[in-house]
N, C-alpha and C. Protein backbone atom coordinates (compact mmCIF):
# COMPACT_ATOMS: atom_id res chain seq x y z
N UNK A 1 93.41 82.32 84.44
CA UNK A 1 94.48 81.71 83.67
C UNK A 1 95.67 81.40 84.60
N UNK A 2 95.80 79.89 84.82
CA UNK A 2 97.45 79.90 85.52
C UNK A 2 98.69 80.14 84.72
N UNK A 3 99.70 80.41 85.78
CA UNK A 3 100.45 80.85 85.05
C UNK A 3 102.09 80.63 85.87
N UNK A 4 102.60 79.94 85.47
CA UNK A 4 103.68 79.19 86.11
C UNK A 4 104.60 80.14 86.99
N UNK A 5 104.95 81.38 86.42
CA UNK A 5 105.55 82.08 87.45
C UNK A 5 104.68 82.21 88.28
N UNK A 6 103.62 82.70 88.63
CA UNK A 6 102.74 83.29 89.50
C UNK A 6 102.62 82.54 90.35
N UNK A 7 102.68 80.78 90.06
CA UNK A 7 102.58 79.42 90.98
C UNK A 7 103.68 79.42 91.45
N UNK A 8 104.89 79.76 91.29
CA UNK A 8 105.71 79.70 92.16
C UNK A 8 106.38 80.78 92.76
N UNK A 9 105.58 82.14 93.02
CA UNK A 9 106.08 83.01 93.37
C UNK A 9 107.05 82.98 94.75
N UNK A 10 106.48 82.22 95.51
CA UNK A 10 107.31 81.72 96.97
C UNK A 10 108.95 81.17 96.35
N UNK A 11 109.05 81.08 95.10
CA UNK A 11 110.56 80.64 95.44
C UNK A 11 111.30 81.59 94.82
N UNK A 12 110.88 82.69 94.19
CA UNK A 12 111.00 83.93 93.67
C UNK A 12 112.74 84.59 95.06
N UNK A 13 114.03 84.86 94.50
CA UNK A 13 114.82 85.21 94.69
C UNK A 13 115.74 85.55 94.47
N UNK A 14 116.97 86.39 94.30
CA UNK A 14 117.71 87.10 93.89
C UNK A 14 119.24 86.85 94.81
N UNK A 15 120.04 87.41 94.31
CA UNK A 15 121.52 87.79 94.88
C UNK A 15 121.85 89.00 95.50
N UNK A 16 122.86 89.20 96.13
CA UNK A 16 123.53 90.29 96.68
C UNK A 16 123.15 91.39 95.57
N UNK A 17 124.08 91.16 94.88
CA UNK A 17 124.49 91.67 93.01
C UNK A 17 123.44 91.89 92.52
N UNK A 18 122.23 91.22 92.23
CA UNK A 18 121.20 90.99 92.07
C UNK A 18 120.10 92.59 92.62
N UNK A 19 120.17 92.26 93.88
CA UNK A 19 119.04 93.40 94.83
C UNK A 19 119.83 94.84 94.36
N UNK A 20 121.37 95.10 94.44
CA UNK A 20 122.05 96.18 94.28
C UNK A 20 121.59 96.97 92.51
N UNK A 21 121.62 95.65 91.75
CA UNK A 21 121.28 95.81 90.26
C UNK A 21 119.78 96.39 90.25
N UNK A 22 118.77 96.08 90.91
CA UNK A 22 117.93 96.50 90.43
C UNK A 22 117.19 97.55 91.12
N UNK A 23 117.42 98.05 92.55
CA UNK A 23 117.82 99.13 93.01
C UNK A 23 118.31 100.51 92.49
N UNK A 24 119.82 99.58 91.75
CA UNK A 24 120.24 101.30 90.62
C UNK A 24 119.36 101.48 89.68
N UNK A 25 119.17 100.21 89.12
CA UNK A 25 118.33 100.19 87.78
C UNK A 25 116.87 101.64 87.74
N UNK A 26 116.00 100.88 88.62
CA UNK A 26 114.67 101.62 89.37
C UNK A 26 114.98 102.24 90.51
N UNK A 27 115.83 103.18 90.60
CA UNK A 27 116.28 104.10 91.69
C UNK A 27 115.23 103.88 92.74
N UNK A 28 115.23 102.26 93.00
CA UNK A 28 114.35 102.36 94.35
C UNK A 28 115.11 102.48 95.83
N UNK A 29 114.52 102.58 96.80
CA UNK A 29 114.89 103.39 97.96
C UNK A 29 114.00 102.21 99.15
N UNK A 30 114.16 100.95 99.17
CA UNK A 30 113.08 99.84 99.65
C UNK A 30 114.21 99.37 100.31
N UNK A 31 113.77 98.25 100.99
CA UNK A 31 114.46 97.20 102.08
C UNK A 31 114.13 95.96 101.38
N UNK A 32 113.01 95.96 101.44
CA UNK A 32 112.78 94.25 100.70
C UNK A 32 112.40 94.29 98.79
N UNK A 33 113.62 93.80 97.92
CA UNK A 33 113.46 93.95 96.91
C UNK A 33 112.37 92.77 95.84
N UNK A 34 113.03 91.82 96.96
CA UNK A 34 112.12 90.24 96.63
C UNK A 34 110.67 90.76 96.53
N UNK A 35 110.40 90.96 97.52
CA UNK A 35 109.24 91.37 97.91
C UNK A 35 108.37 92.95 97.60
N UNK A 36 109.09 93.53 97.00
CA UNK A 36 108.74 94.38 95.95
C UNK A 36 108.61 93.93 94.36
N UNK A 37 109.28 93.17 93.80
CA UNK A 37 108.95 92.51 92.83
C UNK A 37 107.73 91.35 92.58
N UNK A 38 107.68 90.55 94.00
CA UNK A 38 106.46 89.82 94.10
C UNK A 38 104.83 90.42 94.13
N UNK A 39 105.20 91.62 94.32
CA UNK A 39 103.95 92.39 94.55
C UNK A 39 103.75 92.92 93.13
N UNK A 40 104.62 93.40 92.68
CA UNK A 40 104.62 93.87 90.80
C UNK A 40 104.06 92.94 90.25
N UNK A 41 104.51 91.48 90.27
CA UNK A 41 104.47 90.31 89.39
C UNK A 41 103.09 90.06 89.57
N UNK A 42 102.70 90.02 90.98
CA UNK A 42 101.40 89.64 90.95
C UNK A 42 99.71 90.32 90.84
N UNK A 43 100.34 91.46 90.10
CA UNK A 43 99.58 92.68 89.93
C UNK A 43 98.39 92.27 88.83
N UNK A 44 97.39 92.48 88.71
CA UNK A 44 96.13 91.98 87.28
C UNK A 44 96.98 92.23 86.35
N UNK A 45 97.65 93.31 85.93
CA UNK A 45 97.74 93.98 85.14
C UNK A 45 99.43 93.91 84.59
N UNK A 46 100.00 93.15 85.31
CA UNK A 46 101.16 92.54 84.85
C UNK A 46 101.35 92.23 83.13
N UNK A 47 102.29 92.19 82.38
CA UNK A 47 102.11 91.50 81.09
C UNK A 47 103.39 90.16 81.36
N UNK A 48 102.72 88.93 81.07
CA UNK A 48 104.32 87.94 81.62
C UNK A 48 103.97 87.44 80.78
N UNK A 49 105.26 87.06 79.88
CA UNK A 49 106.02 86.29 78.86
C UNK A 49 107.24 85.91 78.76
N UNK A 50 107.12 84.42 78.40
CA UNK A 50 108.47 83.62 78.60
C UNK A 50 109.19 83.73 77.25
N UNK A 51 110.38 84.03 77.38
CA UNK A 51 110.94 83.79 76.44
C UNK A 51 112.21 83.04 76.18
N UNK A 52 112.37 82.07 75.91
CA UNK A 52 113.67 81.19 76.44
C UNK A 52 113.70 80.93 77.55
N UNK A 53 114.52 81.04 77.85
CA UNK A 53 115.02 80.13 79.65
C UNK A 53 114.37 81.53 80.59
N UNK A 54 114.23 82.43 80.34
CA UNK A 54 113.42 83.88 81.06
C UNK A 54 111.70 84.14 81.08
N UNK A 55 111.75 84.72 82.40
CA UNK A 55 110.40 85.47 81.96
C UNK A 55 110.52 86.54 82.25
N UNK A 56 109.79 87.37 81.37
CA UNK A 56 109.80 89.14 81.23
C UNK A 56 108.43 89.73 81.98
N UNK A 57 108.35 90.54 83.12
CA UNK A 57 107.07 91.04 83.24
C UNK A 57 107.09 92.36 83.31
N UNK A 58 106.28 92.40 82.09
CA UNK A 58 106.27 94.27 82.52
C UNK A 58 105.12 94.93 83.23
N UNK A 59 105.76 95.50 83.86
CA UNK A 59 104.78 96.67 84.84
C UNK A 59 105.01 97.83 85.48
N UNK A 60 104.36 98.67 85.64
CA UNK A 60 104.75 100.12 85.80
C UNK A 60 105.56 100.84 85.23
N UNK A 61 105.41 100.41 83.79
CA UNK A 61 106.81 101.21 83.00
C UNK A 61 107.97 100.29 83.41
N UNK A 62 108.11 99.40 83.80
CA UNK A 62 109.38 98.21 84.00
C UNK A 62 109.49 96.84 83.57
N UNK A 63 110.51 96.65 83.93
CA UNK A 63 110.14 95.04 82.81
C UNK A 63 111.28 94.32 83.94
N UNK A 64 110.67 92.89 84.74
CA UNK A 64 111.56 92.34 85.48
C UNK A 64 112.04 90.96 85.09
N UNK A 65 113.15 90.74 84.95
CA UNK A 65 113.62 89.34 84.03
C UNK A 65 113.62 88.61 85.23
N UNK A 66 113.17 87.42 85.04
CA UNK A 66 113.57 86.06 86.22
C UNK A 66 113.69 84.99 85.19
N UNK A 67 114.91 84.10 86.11
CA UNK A 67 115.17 82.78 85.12
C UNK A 67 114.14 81.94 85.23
N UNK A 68 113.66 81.47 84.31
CA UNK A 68 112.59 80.37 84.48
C UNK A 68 113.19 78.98 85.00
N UNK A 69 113.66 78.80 85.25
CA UNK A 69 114.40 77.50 85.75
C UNK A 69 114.81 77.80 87.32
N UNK A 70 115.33 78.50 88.01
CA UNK A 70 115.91 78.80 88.99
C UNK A 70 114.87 79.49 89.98
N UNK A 71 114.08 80.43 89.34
CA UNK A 71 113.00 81.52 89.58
C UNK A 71 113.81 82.57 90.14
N UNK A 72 115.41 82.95 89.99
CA UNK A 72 116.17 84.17 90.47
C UNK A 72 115.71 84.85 89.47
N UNK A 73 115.57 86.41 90.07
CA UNK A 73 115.45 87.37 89.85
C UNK A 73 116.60 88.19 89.29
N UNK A 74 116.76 88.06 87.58
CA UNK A 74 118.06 88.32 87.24
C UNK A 74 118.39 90.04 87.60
N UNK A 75 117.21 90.58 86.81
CA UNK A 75 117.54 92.32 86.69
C UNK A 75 116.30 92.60 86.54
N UNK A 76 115.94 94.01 86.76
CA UNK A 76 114.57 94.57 86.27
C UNK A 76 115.10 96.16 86.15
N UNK A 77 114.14 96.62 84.77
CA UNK A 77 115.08 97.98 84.29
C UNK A 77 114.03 98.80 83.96
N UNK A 78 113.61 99.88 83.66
CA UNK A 78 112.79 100.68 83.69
C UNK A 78 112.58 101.01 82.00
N UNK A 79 111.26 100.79 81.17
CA UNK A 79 111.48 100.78 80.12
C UNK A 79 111.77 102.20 79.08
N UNK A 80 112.31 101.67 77.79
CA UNK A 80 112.70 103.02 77.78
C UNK A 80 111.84 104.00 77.07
């Protein structure tokens, strides 16, 4: 099944604000956040759904918002 985020994972990116946000969020402890999320997203087992101008993917107990228009990586938060 294609699937439009997944086709454009290469433009997949975030902000300053952005990497710091989701860092606290998922008390992660990484260097490359982009690239920790690209690896989530593109997991089998991902669940991705668009909803409005967003897509939501949840995985590992997390859920990572990216704008569907931009492909920035708004926030990703750990579910509750």
């Amino acid at each position: 099944m294609s699937n439009e985020l997944l086709d454009n994972l290469d433009k997949l990116h975030t902000t300053e604000l952005g990497v710091m946000r989701i860092k606290r969020n998922l008390s992660l402890d990484i260097k490359d956040v982009i690239e920790w999320c690209k690896e989530k997203i593109s997991l089998s087992n991902a669940q991705i759904i668009r909803k409005g101008k967003n897509w939501y993917v949840t995985i590992d107990n997390c859920i990572i918002t990216v704008n569907a228009n931009s492909y920035t990586i708004i926030t990703a938060h750990k579910l509750k």
